[in-house]
Protein backbone atom coordinates (compact mmCIF):
# COMPACT_ATOMS: atom_id res chain seq x y z
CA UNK A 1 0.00 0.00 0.00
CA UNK A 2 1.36 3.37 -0.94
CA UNK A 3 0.44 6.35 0.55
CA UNK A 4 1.91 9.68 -1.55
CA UNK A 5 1.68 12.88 0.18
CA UNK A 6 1.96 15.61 -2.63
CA UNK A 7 3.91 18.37 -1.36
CA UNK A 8 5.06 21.57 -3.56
CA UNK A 9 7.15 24.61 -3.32
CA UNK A 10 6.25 26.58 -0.17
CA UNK A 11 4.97 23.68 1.45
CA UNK A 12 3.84 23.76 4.92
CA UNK A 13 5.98 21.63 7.57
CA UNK A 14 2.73 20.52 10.28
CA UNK A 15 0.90 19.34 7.25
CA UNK A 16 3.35 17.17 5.02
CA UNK A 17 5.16 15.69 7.80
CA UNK A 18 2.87 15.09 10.64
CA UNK A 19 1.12 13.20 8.08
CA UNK A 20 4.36 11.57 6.61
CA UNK A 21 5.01 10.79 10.25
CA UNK A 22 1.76 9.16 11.38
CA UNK A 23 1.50 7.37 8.71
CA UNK A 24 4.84 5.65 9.10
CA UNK A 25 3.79 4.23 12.19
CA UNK A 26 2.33 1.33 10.52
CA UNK A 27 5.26 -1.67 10.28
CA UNK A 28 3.78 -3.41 7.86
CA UNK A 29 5.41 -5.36 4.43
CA UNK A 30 4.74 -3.48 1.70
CA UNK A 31 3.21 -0.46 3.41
CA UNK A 32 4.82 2.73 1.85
CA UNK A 33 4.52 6.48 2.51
CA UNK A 34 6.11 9.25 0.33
CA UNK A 35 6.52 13.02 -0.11
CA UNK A 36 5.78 13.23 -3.74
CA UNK A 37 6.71 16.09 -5.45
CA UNK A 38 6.95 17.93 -8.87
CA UNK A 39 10.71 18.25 -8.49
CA UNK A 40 13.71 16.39 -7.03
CA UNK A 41 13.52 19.30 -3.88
CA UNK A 42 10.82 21.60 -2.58
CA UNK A 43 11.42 23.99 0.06
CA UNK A 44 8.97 24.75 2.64
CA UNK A 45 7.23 28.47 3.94
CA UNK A 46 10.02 28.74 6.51
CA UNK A 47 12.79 27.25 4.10
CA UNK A 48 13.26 23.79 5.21
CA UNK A 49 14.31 21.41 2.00
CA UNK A 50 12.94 17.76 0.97
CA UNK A 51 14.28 15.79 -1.50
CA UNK A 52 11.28 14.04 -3.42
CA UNK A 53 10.81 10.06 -2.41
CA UNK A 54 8.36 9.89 -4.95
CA UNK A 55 6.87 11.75 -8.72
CA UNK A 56 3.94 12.76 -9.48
CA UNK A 57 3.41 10.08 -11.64
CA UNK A 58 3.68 7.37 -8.77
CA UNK A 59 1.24 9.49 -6.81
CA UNK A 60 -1.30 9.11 -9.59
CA UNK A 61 -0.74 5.54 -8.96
CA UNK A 62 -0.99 4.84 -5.09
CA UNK A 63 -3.77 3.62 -2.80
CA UNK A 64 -3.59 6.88 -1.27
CA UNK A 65 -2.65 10.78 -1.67
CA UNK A 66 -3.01 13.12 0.56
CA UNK A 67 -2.85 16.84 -0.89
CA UNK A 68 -0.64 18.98 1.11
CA UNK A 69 -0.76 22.98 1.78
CA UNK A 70 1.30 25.75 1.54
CA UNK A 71 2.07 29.31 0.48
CA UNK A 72 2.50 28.86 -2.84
CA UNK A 73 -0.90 26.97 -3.66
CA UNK A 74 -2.69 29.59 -5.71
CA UNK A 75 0.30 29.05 -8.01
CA UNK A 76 0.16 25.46 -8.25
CA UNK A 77 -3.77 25.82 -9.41
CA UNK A 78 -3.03 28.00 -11.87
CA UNK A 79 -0.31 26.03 -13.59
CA UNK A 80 -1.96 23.96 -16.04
CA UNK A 81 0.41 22.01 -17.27
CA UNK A 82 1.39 20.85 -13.45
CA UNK A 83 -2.27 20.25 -12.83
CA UNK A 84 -2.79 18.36 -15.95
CA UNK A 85 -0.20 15.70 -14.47
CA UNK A 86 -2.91 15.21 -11.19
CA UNK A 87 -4.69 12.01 -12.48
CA UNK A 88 -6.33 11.42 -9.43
CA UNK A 89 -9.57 9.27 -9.04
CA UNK A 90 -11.75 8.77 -6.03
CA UNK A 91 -12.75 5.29 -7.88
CA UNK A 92 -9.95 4.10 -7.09
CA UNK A 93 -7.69 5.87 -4.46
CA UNK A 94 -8.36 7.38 -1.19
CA UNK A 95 -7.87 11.22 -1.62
CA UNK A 96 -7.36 13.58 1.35
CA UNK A 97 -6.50 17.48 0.95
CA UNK A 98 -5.24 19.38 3.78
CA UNK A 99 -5.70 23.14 4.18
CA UNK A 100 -5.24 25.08 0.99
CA UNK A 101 -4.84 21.31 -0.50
CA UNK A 102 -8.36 21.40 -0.37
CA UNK A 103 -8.44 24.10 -3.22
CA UNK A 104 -6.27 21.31 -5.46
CA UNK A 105 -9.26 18.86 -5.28
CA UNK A 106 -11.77 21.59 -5.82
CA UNK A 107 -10.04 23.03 -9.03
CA UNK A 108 -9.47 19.17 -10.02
CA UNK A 109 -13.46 18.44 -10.03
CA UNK A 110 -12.99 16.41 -7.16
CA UNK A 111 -15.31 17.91 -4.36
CA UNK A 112 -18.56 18.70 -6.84
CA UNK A 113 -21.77 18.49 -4.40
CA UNK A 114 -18.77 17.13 -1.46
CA UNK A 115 -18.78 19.84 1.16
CA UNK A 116 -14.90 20.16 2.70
CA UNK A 117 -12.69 21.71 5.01
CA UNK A 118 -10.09 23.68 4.55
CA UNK A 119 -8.19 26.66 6.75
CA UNK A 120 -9.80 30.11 7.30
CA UNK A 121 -7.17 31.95 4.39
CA UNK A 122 -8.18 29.40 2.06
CA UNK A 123 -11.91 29.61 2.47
CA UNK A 124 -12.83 32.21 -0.36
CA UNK A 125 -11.08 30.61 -2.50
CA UNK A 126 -12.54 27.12 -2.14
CA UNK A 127 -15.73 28.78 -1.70
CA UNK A 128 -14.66 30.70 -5.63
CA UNK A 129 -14.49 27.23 -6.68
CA UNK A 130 -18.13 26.20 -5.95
CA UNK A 131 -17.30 24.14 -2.70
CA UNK A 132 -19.14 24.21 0.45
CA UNK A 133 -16.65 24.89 3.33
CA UNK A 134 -17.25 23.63 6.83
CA UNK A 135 -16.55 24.58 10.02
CA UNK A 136 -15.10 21.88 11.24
CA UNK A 137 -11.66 19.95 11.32
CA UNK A 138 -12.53 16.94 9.15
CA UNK A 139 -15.33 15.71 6.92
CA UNK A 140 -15.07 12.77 4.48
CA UNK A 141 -17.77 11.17 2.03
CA UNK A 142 -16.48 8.04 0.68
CA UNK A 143 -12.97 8.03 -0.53
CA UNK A 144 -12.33 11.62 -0.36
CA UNK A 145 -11.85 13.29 3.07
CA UNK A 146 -10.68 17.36 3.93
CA UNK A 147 -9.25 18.80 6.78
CA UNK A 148 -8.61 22.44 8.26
CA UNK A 149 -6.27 23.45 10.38
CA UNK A 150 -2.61 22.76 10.50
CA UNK A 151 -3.43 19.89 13.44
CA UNK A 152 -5.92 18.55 11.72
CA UNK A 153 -3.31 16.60 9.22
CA UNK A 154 -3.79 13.99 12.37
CA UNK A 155 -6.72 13.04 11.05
CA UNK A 156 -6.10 12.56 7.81
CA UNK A 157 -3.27 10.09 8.55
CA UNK A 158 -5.79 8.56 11.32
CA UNK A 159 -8.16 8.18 8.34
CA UNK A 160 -5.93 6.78 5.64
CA UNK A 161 -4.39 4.34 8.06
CA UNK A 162 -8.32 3.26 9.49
CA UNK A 163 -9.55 3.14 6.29
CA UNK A 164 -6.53 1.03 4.72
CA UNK A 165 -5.25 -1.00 7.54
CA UNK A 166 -8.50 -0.99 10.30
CA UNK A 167 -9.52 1.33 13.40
CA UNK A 168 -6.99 -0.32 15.45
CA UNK A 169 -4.11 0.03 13.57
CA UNK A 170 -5.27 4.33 13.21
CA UNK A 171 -5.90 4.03 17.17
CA UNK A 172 -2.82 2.57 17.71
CA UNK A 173 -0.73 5.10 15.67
CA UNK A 174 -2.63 7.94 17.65
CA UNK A 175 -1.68 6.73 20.63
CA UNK A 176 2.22 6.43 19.71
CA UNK A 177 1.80 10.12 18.95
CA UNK A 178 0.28 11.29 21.71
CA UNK A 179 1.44 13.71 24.43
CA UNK A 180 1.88 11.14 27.22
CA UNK A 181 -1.02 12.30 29.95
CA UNK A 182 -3.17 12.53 26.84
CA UNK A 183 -2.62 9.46 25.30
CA UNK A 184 -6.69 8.56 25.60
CA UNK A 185 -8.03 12.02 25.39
CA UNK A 186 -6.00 11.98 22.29
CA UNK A 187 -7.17 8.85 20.26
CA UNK A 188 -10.99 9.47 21.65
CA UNK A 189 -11.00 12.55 19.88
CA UNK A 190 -9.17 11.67 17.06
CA UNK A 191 -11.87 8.21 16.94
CA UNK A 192 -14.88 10.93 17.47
CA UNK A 193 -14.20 13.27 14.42
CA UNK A 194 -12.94 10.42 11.83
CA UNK A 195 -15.62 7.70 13.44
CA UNK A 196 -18.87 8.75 11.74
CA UNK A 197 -17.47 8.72 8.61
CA UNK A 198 -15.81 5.18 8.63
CA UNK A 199 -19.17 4.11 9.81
CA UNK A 200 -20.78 5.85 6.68
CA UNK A 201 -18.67 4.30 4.46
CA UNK A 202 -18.95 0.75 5.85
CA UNK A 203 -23.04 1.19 5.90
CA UNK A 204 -22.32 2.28 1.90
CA UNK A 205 -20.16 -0.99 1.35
CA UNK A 206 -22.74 -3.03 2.64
């Protein structure tokens, strides 16, 4: 299972690599997690540099992406030719955005009739784009899911991992995380705000 967390130019630290970081909590054989990137280095808002683990064109083929935010966003959507590489399909991959990530799905015609979440400098813009926005963290509907809020990249990886490898394995990575003190509080909350929508897309499956 690969999970490719697309992550540009002015890219946003909390959002790629909490993510990145959750998600590698799962040990598994043949579980993978990338930063996937237009180039072979991106470098963040505050000037930290990746090198790329993965293209653009593997991201188009994993199980999962996840959408990252940054600074530089508005740019991204209004490069065709980068956007024209996004081949992303909800029929087949999971799809999460995060933040102004959320504005990559909506310009991609992935979030028509989906309401999302996304931060508060990114609302208009989604909301431009003919997209509902929410105030709340998290919302999924099938295999897409949105978050707002740096912090909120939590639940994305919670989701990705609950919906690929079971609630246990996303509690279990939560609890890793955790602030120790806060190691229940933590996962209970984390449980309550992805939850309803696991359960939603089980009752769909059935």
């Amino acid at each position: 299972m690969h999970t490719a967390i697309l992550t540009f130019d002015g890219f946003n630290e909390l959002d790629s690599l909490i993510a990145l970081g959750i998600l590698n909590r799962i040990k598994q054989p043949g579980w993978r997690v990338s930063i996937a990137s237009p180039t072979p280095t991106v470098r963040s808002m505050n000037g930290v540099v990746l090198h790329a683990q993965a293209t653009l064109q593997e991201a188009c083929a994993a199980d999962a992406v996840i959408v990252g935010s940054g600074i530089a966003t508005r740019e991204v959507v209004a490069d065709a030719a980068l956007m024209a590489q996004l081949r992303l399909d909800p029929a087949r991959q999971l799809l999460g955005a995060q933040c102004s990530g959320t504005l990559v799905l909506a310009r991609l015609g992935l979030l028509q009739g989906v309401p999302a979440c996304t931060d508060l400098t990114t609302k208009p813009w989604v909301q431009e784009a003919g997209v509902a926005v929410l105030d709340q963290p998290f919302f999924a509907r099938g295999n897409v899911a949105t978050a707002g809020g740096c912090l909120a990249s939590q639940y994305l990886a919670a989701w990705v991992i609950a919906r690929l490898q079971g609630e246990e394995a996303a509690r279990a990575a939560m609890h890793y995380v955790a602030p120790v003190g806060e190691k229940e509080d933590t996962v209970e909350r984390t449980m309550r705000n992805i939850g309803p929508y696991l359960a939603a897309t089980a009752e769909a499956a059935a």
